[in-house]
Protein backbone atom coordinates (compact mmCIF):
# COMPACT_ATOMS: atom_id res chain seq x y z
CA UNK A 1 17.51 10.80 -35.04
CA UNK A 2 16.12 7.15 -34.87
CA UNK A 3 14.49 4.39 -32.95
CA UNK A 4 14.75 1.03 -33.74
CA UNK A 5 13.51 -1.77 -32.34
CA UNK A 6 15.21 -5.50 -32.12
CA UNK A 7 12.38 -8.53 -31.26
CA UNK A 8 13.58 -12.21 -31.46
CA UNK A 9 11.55 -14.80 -33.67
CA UNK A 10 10.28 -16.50 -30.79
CA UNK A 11 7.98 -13.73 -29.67
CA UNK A 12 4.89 -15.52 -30.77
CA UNK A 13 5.68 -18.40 -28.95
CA UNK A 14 3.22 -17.99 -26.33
CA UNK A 15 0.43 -17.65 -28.81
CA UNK A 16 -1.40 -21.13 -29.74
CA UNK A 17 -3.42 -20.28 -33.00
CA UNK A 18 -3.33 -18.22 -35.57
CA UNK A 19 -6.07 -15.65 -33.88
CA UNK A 20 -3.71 -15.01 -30.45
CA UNK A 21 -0.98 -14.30 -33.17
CA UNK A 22 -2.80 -11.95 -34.55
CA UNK A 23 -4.54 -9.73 -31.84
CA UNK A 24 -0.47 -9.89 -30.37
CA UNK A 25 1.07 -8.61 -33.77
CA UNK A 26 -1.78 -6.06 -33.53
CA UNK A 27 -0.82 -5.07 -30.00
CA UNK A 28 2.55 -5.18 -30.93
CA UNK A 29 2.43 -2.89 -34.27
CA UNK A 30 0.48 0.21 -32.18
CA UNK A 31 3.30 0.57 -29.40
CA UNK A 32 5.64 0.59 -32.42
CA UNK A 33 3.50 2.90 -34.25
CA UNK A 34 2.15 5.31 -30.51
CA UNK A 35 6.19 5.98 -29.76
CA UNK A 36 7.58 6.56 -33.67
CA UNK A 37 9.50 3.33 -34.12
CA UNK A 38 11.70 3.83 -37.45
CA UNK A 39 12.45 0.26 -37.95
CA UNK A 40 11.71 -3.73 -36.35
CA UNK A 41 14.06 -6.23 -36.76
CA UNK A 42 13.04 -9.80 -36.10
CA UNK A 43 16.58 -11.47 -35.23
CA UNK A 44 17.59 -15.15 -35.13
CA UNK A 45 17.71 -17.18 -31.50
CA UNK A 46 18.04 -20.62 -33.37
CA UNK A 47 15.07 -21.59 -30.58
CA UNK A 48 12.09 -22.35 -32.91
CA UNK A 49 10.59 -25.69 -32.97
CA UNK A 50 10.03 -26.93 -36.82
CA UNK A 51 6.44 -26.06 -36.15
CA UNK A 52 6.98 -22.62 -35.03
CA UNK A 53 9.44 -21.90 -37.85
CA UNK A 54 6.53 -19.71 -39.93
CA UNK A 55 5.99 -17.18 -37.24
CA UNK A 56 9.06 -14.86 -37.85
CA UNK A 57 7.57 -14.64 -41.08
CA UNK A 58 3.99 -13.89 -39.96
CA UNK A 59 5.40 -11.69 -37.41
CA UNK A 60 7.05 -9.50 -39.68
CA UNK A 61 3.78 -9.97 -42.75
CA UNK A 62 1.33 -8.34 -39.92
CA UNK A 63 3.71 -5.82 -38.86
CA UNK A 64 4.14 -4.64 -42.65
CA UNK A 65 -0.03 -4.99 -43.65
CA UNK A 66 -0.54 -3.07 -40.82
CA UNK A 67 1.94 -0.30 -41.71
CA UNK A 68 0.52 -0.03 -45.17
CA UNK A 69 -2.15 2.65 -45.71
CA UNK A 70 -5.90 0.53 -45.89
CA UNK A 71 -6.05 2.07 -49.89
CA UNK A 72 -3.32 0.09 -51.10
CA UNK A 73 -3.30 -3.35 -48.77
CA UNK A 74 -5.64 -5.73 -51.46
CA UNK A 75 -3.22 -4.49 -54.21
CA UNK A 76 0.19 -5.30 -51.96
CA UNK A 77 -0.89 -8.40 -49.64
CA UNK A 78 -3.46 -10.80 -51.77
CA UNK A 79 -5.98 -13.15 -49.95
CA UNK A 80 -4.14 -16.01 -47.68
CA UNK A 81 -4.94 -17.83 -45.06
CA UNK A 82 -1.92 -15.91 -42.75
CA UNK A 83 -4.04 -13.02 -42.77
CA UNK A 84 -7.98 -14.46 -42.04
CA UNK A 85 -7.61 -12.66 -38.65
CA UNK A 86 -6.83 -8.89 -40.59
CA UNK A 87 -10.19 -8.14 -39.22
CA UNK A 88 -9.34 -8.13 -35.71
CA UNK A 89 -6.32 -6.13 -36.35
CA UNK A 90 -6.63 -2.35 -34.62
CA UNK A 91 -5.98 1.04 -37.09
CA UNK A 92 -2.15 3.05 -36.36
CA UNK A 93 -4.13 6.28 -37.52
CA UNK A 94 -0.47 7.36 -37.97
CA UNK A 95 0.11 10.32 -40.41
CA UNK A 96 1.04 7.71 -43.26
CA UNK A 97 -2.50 6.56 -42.77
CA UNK A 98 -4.36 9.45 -44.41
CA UNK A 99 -7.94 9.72 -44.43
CA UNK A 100 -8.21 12.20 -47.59
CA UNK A 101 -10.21 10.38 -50.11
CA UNK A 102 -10.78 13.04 -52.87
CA UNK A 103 -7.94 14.06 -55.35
CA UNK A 104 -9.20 17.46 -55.69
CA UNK A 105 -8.54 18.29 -51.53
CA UNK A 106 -4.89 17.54 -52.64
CA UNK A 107 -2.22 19.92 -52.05
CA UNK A 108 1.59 20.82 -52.74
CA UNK A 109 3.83 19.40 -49.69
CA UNK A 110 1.09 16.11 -49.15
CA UNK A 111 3.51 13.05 -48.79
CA UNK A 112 1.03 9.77 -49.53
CA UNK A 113 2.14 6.01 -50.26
CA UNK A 114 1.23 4.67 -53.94
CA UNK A 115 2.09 1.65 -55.83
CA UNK A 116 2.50 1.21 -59.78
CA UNK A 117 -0.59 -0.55 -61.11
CA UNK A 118 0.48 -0.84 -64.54
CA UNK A 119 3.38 1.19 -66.41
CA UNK A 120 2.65 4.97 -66.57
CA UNK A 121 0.21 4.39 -63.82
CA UNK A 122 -0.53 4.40 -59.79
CA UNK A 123 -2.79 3.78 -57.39
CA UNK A 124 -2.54 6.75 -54.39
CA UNK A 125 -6.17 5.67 -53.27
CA UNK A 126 -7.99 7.84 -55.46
CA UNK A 127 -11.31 6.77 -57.52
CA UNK A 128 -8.75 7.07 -60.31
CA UNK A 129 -4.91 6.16 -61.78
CA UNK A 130 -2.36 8.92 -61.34
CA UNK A 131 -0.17 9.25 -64.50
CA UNK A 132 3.71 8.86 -63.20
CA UNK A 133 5.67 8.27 -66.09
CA UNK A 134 9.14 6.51 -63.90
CA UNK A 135 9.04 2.67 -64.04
CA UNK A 136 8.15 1.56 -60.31
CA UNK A 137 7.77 -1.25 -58.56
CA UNK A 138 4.13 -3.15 -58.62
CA UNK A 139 4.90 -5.10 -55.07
CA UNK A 140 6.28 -2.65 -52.75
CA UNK A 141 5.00 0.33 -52.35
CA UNK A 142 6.38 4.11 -53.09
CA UNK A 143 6.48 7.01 -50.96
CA UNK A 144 5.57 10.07 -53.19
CA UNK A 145 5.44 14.01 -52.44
CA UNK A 146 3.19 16.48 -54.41
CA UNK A 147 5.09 19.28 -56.03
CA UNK A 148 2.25 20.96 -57.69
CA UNK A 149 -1.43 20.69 -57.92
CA UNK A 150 -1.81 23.14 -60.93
CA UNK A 151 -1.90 23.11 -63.95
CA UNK A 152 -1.02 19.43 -63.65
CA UNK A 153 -0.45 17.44 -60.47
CA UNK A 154 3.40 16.92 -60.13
CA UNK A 155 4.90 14.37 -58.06
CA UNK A 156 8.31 13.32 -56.78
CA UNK A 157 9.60 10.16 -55.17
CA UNK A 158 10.88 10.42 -51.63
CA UNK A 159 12.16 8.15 -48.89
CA UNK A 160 10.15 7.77 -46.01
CA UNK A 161 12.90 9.54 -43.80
CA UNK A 162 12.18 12.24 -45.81
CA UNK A 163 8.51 12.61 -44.61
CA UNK A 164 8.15 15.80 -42.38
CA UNK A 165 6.72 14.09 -39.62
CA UNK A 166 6.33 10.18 -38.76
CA UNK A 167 5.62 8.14 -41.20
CA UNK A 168 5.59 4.78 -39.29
CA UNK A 169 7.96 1.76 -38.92
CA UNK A 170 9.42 -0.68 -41.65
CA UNK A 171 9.88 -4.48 -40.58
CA UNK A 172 12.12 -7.26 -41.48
CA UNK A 173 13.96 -10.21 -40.46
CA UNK A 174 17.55 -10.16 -39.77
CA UNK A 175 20.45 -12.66 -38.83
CA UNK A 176 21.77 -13.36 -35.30
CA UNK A 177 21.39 -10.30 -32.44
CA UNK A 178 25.41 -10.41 -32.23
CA UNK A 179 25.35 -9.51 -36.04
CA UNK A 180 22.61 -6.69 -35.79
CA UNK A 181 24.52 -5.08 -32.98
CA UNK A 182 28.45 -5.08 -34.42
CA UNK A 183 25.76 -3.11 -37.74
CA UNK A 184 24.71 -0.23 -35.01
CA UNK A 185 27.58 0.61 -32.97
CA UNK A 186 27.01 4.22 -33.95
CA UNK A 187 23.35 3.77 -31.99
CA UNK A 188 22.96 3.69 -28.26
CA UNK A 189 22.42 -0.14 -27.58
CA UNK A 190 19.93 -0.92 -24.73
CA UNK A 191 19.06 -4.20 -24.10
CA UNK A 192 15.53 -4.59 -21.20
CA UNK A 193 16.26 -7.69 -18.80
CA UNK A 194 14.71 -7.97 -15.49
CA UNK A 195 17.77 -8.98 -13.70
CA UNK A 196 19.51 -5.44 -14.72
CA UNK A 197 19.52 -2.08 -12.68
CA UNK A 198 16.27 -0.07 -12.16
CA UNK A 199 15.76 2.77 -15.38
CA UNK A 200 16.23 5.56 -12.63
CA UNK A 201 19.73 4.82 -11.50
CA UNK A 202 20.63 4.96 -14.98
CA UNK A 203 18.38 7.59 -16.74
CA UNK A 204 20.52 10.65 -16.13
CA UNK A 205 23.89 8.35 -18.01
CA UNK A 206 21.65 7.06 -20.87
CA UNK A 207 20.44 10.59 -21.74
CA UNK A 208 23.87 11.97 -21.95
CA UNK A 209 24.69 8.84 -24.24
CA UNK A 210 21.80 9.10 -25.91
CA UNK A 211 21.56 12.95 -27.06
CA UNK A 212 25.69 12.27 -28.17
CA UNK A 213 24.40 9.36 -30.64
CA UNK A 214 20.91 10.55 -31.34
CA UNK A 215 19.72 7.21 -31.53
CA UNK A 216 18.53 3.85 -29.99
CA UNK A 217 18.68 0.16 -31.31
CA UNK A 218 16.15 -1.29 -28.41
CA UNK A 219 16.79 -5.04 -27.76
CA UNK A 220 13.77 -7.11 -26.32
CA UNK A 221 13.36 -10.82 -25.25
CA UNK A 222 10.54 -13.03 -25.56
CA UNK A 223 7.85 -14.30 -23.62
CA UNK A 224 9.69 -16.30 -21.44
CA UNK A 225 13.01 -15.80 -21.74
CA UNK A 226 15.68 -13.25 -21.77
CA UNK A 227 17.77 -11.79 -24.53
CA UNK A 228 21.04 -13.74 -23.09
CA UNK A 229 18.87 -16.90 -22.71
CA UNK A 230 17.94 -16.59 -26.28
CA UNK A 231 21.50 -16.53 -27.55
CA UNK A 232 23.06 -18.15 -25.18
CA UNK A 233 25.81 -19.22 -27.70
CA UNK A 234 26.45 -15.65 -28.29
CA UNK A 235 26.05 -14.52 -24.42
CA UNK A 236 29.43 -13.01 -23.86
CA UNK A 237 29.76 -10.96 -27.16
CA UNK A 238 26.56 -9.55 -26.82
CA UNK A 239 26.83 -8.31 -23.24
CA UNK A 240 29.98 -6.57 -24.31
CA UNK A 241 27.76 -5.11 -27.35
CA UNK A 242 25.05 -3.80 -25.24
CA UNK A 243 25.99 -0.13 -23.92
CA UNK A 244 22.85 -0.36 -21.63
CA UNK A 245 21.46 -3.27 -19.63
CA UNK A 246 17.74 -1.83 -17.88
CA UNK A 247 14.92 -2.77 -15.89
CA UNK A 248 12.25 -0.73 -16.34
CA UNK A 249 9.98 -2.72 -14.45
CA UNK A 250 11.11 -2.99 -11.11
CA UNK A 251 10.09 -5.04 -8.66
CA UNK A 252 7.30 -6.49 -10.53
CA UNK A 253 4.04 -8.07 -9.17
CA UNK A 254 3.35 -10.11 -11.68
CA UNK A 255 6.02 -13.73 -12.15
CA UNK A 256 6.15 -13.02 -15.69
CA UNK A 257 5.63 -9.55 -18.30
CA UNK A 258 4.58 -10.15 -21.67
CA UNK A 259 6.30 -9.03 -24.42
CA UNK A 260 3.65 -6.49 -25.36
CA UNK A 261 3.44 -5.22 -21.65
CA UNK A 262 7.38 -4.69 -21.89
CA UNK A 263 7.81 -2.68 -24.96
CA UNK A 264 5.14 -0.55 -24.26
CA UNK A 265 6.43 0.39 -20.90
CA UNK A 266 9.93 0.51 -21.61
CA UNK A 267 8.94 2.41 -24.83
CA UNK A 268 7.28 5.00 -22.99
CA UNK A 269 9.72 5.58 -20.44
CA UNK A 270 12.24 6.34 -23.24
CA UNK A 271 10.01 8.28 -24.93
CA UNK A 272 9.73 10.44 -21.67
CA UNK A 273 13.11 10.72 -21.28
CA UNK A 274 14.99 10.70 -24.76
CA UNK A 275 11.86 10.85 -27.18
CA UNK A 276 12.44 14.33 -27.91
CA UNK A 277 15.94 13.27 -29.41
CA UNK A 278 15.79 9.64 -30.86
CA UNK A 279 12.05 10.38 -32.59
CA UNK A 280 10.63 12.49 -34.97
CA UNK A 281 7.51 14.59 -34.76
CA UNK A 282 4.48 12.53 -33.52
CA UNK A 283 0.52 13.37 -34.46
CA UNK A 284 0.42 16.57 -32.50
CA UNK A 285 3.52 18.83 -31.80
């Protein structure tokens, strides 16, 4: 039970300074977050100018300082310049976002993000350290699960799958689409183009594949142009890799949809449909 979502590096490429970048990555990171996205992957299109070639890399920095918890984001992501914009940047309020500031209103079953300040020593966004005594890393953070409260607060590492409910999205770069899609042939494969049929001629065919795989790799353009114009070199592979090609806005009004306008409606629309069987438990049952 997964959804994972597949941008290219050019999606910023409609953005000219570092503040449009920002309020998009925002944008993008709470439609990721509002319909349970597991996983982004930023693939390679070979289609950034040598100016341009830093913004897979921002892309991917926001998405991943906005999915860490507020608590732990000085410690992980120090002061730069990439990130002078952080202000602007809306809350996910997801679960893995907790608001519980007092150790004491702890209890057995709490899953909470941490990262080793010093050996024998984390940070869970407490006034104080939490004694841990397993060597952990001081970059990334760790997903930990209270076992006990008393006599001594007990914890245990767990991955973020693991997490009863959602527990938002991970993000990284990848290689070339083509590659990324021969890696989830076990996943229902829908690429969004407006030049493919309508989502409601092909709903009732993508839920049967769908609840038979139990999970969707979503494939998005960019701002301007589709995913076959983006690897062109690739075309014919990857429309033989694709299992659906949709359009789920039809007929459109507008000459052009943004990025952001397409993943959250095409999001949504699969959440109506298949959310029940590709995502895990949202904020309310």
């Amino acid at each position: 039970m997964t959804l994972k979502v597949a941008l290219p590096d050019t999606s910023l490429i409609d953005c000219t300074d570092l503040r449009q970048k920002t309020v998009k990555v925002g944008q993008i990171a709470r439609t990721l977050a509002i319909f349970r996205v597991e996983e982004v992957f930023v693939y390679s299109t070979e289609k950034l100018r040598a100016t341009q070639k830093r913004d897979a890399d921002l892309l991917v920095k926001i998405l991943r300082f906005m999915d860490t918890p507020q608590y732990l984001r000085r410690r992980i992501f120090p002061q730069s310049p990439s990130l002078q914009y952080a202000g602007l940047l809306p809350p996910l309020r997801t679960r893995s976002h907790p608001l519980l500031s007092k150790i004491s209103e702890l209890t057995a079953g709490t899953v909470r993000w941490g990262i080793q300040v010093r050996p024998g020593k984390i940070d869970l966004g407490f006034d104080n350290l939490i004694d841990f005594p397993t060597l952990l890393s001081e970059r990334d953070p760790t997903l930990f699960k209270v076992e006990a409260v008393s006599p001594t607060l007990s914890l245990s590492i767990i991955d973020r799958l693991e997490a009863p409910v959602y527990w938002g999205f991970e993000a990284s770069r990848t290689g070339t689409l083509l590659e990324l899609l021969e890696r989830s042939r076990n996943m229902t494969r829908i690429g969004f183009s407006r030049k493919a049929p309508p989502f409601f001629q092909l709903e009732k065919d993508l839920i049967s594949t769908v609840s038979s795989t139990g999970s969707v790799l979503a494939v998005f353009g960019d701002p301007n142009r589709g995913i076959l114009e983006l690897c062109d070199v690739q075309r014919d592979d990857i429309k033989r890799q694709i299992d659906f090609w949709i359009n789920t806005i039809d007929d459109q009004g507008s000459e052009t949809v943004r990025l952001e306008e397409a993943l959250i409606v095409s999001l949504g629309l699969l959440n109506n449909s298949v959310g029940k069987v590709i995502a895990r438990q949202g904020f309310y049952d």
